[in-house]
N, C-alpha and C. Protein backbone atom coordinates (compact mmCIF):
# COMPACT_ATOMS: atom_id res chain seq x y z
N UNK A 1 -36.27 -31.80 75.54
CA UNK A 1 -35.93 -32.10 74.17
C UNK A 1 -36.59 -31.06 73.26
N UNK A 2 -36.04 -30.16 72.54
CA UNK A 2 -36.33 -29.54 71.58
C UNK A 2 -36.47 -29.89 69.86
N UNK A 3 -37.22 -29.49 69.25
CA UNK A 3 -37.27 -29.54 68.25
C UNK A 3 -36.18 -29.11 67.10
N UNK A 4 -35.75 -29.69 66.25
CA UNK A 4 -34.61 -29.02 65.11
C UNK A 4 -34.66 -29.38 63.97
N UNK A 5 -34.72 -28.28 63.23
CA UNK A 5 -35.24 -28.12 61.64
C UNK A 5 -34.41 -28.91 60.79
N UNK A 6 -34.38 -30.11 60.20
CA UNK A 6 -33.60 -29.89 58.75
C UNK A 6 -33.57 -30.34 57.65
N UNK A 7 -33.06 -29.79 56.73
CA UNK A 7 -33.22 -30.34 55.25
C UNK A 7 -32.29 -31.23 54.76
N UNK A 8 -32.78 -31.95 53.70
CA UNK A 8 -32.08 -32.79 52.43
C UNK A 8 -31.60 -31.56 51.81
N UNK A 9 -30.61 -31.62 51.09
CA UNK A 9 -30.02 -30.92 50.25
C UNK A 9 -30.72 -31.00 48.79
N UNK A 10 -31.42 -32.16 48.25
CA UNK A 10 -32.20 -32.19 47.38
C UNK A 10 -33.19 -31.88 47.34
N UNK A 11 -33.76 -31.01 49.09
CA UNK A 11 -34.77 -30.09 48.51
C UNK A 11 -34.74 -29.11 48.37
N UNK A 12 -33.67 -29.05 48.08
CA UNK A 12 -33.44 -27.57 48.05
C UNK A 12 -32.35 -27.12 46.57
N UNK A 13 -33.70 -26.60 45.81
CA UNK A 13 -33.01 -25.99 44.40
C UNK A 13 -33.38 -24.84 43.66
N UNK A 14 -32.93 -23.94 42.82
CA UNK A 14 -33.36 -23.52 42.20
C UNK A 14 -34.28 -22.59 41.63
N UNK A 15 -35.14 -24.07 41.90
CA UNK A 15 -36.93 -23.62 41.55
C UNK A 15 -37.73 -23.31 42.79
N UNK A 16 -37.05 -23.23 43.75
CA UNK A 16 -38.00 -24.13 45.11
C UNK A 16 -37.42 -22.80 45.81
N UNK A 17 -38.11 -21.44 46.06
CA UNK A 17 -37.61 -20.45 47.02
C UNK A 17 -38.28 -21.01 48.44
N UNK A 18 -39.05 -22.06 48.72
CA UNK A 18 -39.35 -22.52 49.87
C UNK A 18 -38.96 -23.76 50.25
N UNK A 19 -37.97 -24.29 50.64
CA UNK A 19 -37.64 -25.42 50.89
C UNK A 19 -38.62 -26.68 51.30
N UNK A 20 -38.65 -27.80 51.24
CA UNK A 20 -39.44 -28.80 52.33
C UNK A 20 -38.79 -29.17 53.16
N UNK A 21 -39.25 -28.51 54.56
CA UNK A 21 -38.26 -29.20 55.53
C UNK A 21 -39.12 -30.39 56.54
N UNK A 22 -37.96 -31.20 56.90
CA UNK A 22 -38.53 -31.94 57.85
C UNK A 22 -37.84 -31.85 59.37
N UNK A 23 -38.46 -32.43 60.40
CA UNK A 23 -38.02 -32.03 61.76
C UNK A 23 -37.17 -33.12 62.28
N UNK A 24 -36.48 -33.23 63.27
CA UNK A 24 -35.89 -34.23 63.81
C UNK A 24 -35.17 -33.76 64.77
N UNK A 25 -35.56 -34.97 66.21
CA UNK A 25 -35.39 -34.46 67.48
C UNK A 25 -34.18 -34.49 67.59
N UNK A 26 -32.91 -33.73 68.29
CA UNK A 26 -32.05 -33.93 68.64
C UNK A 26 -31.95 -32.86 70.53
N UNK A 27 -32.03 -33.64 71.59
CA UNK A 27 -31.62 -32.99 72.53
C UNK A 27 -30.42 -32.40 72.63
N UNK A 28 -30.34 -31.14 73.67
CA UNK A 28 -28.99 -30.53 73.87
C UNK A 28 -28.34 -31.54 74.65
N UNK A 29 -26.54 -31.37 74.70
CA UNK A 29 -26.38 -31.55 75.48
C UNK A 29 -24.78 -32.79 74.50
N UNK A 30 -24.43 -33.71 75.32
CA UNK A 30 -23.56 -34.20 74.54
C UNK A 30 -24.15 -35.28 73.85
N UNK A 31 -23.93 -35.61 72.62
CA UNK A 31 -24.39 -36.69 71.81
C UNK A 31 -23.22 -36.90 70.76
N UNK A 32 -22.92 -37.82 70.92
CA UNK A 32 -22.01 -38.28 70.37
C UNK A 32 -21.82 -39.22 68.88
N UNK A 33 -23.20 -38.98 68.84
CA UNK A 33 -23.85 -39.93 67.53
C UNK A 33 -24.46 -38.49 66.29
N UNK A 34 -23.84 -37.90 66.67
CA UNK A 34 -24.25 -36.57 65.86
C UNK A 34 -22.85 -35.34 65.63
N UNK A 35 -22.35 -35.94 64.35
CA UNK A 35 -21.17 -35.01 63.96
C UNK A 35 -22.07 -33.83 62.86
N UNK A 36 -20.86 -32.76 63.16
CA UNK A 36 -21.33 -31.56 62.45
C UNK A 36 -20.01 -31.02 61.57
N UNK A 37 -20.31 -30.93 60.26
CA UNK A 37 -19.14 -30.74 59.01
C UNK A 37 -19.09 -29.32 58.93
N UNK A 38 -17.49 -29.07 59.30
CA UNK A 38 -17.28 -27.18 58.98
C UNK A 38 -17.07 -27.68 57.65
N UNK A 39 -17.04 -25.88 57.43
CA UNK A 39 -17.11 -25.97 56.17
C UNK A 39 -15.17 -26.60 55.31
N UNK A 40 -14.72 -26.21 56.47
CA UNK A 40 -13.42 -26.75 56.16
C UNK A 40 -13.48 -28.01 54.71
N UNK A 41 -14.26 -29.45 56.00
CA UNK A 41 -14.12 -30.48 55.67
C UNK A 41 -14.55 -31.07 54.20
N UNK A 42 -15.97 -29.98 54.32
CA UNK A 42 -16.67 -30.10 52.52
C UNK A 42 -15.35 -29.68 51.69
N UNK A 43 -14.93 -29.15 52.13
CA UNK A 43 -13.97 -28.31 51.15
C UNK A 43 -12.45 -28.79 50.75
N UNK A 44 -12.44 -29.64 51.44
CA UNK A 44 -11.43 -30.88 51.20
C UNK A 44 -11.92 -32.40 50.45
N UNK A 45 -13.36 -32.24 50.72
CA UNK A 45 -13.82 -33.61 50.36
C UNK A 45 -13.70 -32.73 48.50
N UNK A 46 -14.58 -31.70 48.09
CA UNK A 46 -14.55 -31.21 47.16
C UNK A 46 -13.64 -30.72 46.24
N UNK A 47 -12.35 -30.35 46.89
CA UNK A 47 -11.19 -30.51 46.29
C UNK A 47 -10.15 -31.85 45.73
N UNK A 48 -10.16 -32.52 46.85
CA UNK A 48 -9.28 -34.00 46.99
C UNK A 48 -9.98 -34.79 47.10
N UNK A 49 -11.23 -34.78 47.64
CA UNK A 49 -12.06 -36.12 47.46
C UNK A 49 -11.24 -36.99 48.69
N UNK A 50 -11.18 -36.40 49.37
CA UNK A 50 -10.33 -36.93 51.29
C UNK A 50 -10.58 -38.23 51.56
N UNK A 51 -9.45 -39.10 50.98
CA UNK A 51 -9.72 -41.03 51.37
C UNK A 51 -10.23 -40.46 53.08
N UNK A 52 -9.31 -40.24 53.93
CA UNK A 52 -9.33 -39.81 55.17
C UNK A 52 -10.71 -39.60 55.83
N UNK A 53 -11.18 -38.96 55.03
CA UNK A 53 -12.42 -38.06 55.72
C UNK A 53 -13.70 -39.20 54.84
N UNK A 54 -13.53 -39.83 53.72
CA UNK A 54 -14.61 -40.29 53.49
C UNK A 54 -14.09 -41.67 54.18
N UNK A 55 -13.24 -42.18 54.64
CA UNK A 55 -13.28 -43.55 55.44
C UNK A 55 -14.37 -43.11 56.98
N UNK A 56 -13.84 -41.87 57.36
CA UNK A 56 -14.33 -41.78 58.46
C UNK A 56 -15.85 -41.54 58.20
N UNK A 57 -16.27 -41.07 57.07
CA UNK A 57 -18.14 -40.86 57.02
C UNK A 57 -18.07 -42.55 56.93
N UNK A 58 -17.54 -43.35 56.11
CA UNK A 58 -18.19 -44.40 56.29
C UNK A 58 -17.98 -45.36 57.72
N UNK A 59 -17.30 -45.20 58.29
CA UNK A 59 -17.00 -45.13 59.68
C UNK A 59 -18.08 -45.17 60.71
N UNK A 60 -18.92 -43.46 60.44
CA UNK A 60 -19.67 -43.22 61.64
C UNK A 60 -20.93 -43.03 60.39
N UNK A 61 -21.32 -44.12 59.38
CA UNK A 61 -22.81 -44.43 59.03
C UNK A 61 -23.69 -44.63 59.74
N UNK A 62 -23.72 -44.78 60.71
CA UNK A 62 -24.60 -45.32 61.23
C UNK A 62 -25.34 -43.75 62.43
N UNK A 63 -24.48 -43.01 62.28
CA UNK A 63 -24.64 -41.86 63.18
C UNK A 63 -25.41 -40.37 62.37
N UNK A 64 -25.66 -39.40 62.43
CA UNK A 64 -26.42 -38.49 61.83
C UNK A 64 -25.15 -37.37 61.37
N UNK A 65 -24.65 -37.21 60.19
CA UNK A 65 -24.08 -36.57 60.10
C UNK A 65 -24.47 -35.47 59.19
N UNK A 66 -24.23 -34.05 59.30
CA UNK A 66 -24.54 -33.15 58.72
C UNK A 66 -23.69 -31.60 58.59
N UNK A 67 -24.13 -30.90 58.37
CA UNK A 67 -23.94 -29.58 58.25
C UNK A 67 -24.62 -28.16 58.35
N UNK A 68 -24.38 -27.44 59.00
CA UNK A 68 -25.13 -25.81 59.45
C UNK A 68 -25.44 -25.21 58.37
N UNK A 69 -26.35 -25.09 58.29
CA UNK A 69 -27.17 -24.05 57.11
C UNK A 69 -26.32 -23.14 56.15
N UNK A 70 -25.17 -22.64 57.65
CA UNK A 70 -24.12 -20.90 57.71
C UNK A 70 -23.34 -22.07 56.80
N UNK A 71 -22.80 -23.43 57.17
CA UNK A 71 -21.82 -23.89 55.98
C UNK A 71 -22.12 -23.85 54.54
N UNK A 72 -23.84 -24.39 54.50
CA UNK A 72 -23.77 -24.77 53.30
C UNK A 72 -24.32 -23.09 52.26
N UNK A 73 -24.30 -22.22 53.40
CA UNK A 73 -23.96 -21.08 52.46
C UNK A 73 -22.78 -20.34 52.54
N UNK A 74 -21.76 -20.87 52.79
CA UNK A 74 -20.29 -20.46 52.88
C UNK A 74 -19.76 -21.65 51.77
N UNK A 75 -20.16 -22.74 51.54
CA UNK A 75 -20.37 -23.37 50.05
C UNK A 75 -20.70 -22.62 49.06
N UNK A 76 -22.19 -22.07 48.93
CA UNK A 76 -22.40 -21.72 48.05
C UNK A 76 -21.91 -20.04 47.71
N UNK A 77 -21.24 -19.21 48.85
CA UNK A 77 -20.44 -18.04 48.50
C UNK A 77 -19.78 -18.59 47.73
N UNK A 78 -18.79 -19.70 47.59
CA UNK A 78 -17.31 -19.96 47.56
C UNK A 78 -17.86 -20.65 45.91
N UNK A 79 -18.78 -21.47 45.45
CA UNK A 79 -19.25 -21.54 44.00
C UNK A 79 -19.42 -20.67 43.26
N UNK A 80 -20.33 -19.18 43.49
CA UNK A 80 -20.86 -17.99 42.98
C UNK A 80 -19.24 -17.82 43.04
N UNK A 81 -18.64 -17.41 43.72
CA UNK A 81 -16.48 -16.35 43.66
C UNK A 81 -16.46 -16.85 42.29
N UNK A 82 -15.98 -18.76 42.47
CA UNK A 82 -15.68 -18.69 41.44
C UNK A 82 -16.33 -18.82 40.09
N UNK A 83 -17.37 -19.41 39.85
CA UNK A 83 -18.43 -18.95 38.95
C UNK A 83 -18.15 -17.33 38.23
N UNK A 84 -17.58 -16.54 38.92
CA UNK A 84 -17.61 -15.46 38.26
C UNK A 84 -15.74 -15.23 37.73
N UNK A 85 -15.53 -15.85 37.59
CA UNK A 85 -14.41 -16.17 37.23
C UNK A 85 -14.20 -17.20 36.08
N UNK A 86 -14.28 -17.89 36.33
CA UNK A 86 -14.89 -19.73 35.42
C UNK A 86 -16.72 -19.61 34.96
N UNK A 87 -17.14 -18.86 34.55
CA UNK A 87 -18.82 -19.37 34.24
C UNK A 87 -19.21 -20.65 33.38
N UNK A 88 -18.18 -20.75 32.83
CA UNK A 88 -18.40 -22.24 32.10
C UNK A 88 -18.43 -23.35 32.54
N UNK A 89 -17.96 -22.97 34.56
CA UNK A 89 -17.70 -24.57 35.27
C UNK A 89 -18.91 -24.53 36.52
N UNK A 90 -20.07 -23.65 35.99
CA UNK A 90 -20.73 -23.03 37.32
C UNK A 90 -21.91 -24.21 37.50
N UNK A 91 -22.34 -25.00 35.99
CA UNK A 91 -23.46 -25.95 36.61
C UNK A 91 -22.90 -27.19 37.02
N UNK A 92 -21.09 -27.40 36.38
CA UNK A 92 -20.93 -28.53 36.81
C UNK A 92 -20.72 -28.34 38.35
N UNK A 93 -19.82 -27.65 38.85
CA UNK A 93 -19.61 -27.79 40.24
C UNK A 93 -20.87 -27.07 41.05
N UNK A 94 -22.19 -27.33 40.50
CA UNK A 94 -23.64 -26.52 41.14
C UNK A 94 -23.81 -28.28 41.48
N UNK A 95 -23.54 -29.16 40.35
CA UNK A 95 -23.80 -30.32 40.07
C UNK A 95 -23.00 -31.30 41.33
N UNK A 96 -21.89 -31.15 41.44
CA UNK A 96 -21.07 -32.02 42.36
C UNK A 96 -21.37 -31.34 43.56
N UNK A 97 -21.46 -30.35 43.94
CA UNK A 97 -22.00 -29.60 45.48
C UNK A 97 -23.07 -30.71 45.48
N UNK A 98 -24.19 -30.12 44.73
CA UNK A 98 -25.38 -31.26 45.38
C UNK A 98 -25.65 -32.33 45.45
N UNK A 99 -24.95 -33.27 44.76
CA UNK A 99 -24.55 -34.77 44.81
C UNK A 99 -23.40 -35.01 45.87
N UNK A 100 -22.46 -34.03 46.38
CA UNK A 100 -21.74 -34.20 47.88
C UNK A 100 -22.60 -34.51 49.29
N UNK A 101 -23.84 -32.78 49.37
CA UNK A 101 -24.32 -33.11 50.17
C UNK A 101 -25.64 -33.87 50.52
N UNK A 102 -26.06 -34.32 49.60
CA UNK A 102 -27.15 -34.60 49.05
C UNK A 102 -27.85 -35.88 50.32
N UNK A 103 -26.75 -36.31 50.44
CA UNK A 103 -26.79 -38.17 51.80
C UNK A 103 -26.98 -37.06 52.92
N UNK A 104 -26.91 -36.30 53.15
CA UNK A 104 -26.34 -35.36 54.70
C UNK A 104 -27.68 -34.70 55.01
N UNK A 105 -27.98 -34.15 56.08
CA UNK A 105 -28.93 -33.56 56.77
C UNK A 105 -28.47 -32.22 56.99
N UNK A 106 -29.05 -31.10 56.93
CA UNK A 106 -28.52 -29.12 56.95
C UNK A 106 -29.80 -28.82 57.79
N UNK A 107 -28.77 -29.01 59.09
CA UNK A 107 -29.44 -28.29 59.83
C UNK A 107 -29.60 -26.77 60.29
N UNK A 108 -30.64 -26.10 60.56
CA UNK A 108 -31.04 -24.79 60.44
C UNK A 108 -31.13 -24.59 62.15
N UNK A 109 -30.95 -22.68 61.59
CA UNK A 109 -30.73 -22.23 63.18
C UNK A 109 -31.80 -22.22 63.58
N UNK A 110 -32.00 -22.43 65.31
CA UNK A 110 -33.23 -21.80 65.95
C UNK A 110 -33.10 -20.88 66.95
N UNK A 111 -33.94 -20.72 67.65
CA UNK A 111 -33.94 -19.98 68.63
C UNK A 111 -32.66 -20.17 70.24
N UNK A 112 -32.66 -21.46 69.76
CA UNK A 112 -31.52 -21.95 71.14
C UNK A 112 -30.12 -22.18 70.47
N UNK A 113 -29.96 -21.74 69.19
CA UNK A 113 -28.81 -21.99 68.58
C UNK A 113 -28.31 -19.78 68.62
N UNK A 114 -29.32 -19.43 68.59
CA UNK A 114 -29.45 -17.90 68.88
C UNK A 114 -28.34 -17.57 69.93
N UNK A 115 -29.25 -17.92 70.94
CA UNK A 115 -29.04 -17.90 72.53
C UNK A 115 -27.19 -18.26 72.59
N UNK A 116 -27.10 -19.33 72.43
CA UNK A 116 -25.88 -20.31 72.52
C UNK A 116 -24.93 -19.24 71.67
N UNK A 117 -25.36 -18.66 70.82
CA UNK A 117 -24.38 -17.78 69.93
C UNK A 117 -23.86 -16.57 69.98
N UNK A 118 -24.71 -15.69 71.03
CA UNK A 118 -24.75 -14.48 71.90
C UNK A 118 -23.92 -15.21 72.80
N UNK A 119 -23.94 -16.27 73.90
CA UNK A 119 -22.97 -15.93 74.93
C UNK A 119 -21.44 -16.55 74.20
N UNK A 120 -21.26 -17.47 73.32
CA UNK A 120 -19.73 -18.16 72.49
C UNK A 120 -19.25 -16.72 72.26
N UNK A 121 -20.19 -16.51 71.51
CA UNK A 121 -19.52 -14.68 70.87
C UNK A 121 -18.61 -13.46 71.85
N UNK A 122 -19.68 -13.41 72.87
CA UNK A 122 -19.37 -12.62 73.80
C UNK A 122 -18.12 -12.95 74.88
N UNK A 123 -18.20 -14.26 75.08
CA UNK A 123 -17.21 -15.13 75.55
C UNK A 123 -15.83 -14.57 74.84
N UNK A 124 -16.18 -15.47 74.07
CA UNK A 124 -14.65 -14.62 73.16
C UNK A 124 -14.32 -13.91 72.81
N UNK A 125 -14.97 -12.65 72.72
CA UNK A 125 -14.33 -11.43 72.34
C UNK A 125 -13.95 -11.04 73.90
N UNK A 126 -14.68 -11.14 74.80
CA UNK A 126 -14.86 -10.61 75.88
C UNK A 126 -13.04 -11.17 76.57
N UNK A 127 -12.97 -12.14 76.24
CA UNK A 127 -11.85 -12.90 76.94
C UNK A 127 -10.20 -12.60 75.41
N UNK A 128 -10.56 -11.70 74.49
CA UNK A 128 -9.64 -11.75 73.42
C UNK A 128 -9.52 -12.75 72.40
N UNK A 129 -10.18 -13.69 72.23
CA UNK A 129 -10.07 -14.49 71.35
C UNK A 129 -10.50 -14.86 70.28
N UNK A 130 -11.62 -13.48 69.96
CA UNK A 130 -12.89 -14.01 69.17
C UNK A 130 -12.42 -14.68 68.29
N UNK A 131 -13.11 -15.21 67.25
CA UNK A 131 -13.18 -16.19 66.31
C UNK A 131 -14.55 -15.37 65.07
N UNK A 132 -14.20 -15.81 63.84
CA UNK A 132 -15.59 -15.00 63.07
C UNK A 132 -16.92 -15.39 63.16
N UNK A 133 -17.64 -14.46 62.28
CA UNK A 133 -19.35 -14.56 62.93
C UNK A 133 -19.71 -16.18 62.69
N UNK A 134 -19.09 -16.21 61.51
CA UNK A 134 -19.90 -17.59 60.65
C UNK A 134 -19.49 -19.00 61.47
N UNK A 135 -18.25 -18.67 61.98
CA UNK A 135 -17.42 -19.93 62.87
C UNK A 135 -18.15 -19.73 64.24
N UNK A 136 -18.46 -18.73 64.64
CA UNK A 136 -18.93 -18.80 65.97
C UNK A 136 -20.40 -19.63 65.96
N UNK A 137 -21.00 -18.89 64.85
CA UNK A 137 -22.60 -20.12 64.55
C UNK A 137 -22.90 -20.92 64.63
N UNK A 138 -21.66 -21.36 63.68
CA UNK A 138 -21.44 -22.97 63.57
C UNK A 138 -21.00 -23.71 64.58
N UNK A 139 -20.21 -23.19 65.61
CA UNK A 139 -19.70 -23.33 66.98
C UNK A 139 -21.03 -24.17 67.93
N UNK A 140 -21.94 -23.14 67.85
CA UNK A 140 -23.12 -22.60 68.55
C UNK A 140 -23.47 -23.46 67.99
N UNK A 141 -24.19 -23.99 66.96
CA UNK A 141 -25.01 -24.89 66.37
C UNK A 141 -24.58 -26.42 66.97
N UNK A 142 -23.26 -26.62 66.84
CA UNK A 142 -22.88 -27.50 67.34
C UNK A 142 -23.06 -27.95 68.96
N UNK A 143 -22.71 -26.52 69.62
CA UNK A 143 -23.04 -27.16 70.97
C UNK A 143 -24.63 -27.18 71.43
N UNK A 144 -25.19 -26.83 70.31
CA UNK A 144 -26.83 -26.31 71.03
C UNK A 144 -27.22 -27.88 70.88
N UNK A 145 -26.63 -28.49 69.32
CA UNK A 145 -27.33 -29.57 68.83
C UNK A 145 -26.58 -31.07 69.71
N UNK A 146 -25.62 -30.89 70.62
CA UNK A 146 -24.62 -31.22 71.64
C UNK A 146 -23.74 -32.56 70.82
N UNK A 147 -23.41 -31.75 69.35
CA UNK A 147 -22.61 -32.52 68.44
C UNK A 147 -21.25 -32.29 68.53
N UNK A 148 -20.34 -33.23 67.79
CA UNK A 148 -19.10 -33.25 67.78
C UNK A 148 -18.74 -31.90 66.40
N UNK A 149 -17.87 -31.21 66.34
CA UNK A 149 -17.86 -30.51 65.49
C UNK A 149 -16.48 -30.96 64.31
N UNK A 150 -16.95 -30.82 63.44
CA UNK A 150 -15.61 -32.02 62.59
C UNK A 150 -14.91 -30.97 61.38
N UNK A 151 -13.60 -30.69 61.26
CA UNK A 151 -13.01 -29.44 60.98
C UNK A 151 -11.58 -29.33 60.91
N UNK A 152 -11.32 -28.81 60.06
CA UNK A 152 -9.69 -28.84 59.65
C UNK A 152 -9.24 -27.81 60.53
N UNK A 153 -9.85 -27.00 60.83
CA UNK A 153 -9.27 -25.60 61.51
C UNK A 153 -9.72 -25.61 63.25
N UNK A 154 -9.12 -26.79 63.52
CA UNK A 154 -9.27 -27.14 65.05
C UNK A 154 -8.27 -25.96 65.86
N UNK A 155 -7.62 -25.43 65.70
CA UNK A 155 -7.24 -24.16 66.81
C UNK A 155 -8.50 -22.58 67.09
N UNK A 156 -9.14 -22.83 65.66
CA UNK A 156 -10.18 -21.29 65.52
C UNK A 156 -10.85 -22.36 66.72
N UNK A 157 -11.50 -23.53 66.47
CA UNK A 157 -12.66 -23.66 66.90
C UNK A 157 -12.26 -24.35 68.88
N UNK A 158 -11.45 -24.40 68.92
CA UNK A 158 -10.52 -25.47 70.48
C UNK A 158 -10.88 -23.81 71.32
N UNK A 159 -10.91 -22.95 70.95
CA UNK A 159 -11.22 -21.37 71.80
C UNK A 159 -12.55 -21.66 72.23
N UNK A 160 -13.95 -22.04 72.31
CA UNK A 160 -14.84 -22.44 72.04
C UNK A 160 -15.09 -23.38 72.91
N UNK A 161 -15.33 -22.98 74.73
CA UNK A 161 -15.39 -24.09 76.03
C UNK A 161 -16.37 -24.79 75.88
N UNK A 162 -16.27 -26.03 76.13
CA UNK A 162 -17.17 -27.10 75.98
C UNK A 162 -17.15 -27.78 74.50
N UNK A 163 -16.40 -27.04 73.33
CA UNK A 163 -17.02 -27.57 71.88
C UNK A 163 -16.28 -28.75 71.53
N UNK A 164 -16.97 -29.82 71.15
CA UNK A 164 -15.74 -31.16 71.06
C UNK A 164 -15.47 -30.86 69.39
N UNK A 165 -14.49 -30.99 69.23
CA UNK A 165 -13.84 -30.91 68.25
C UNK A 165 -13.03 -32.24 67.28
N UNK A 166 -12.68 -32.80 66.17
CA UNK A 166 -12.49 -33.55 65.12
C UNK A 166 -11.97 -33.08 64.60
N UNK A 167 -10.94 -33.28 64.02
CA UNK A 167 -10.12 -33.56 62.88
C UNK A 167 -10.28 -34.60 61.81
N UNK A 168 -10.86 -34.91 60.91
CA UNK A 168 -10.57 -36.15 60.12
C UNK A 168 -10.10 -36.29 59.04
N UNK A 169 -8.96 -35.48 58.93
CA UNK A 169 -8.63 -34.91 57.76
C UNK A 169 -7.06 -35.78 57.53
């Protein structure tokens, strides 16, 4: 059983260039009580507000659900785009990001999420299929943390042997 880093989203702001993190065990391997949100899914909840996808968080309450670090800064690319476009809508939707993920746990890479990400990578390019850096991470994160991976873009991620995959869209 290894150790794995992660944060509240509410500690993380702003003011705070050092986060407070806390730890929490999760073994490799399959666990099924531990879903992991591409960034897809935020991004539907944040647009449409997904009856679909929020029946299913309330669904699996009782289970650890979260998101990869690489998502929740593929969130915050996708605020800054448009922020520079819209600056007048940049604290409200700074505001609804962190009240989305705020219930959720962001989990951070380690050393065995590394590992796991060198051979997915290599795998797939090696075999023609690659998939991008940030999807492969998140891939990796998922199988290191031996979570279900939950995602609108189930064909990028079905390339990806062993990765269980979700739809709840």
């Amino acid at each position: 059983m290894s150790s794995r880093g992660t944060l509240r989203w509410s500690a993380i702001n702003s003011n705070s260039r050092v986060p407070v993190s806390k730890a929490c065990s999760i073994g490799t391997g399959n666990n099924a009580d531990v879903y992991l949100l591409d960034t897809t899914v935020w991004i539907d909840l944040l647009r449409s507000n997904s009856r679909s996808i929020r029946h299913r968080l309330t669904a699996h309450s009782k289970s650890t659900i979260g998101l990869s670090i690489i998502t929740l800064c593929e969130l915050q690319y996708g605020l800054e785009k448009r922020a520079a476009q819209y600056p007048h809508l940049r604290a409200r939707e700074q505001q609804l990001l962190s009240a989305i993920v705020a219930p959720f746990d962001v989990f951070l890479l380690d050393h065995d999420v590394v590992e796991v990400y060198g051979r997915v990578r290599a795998a797939l390019e090696n075999s023609g299929t690659a998939i991008g850096a940030l999807d492969a991470f998140i891939a990796a994160q998922a199988l290191s943390l031996g979570a279900v991976l939950v995602t609108s873009n189930e064909k990028e991620f079905q390339r990806v042997q062993g990765l269980q995959v979700e739809n709840w869209g």
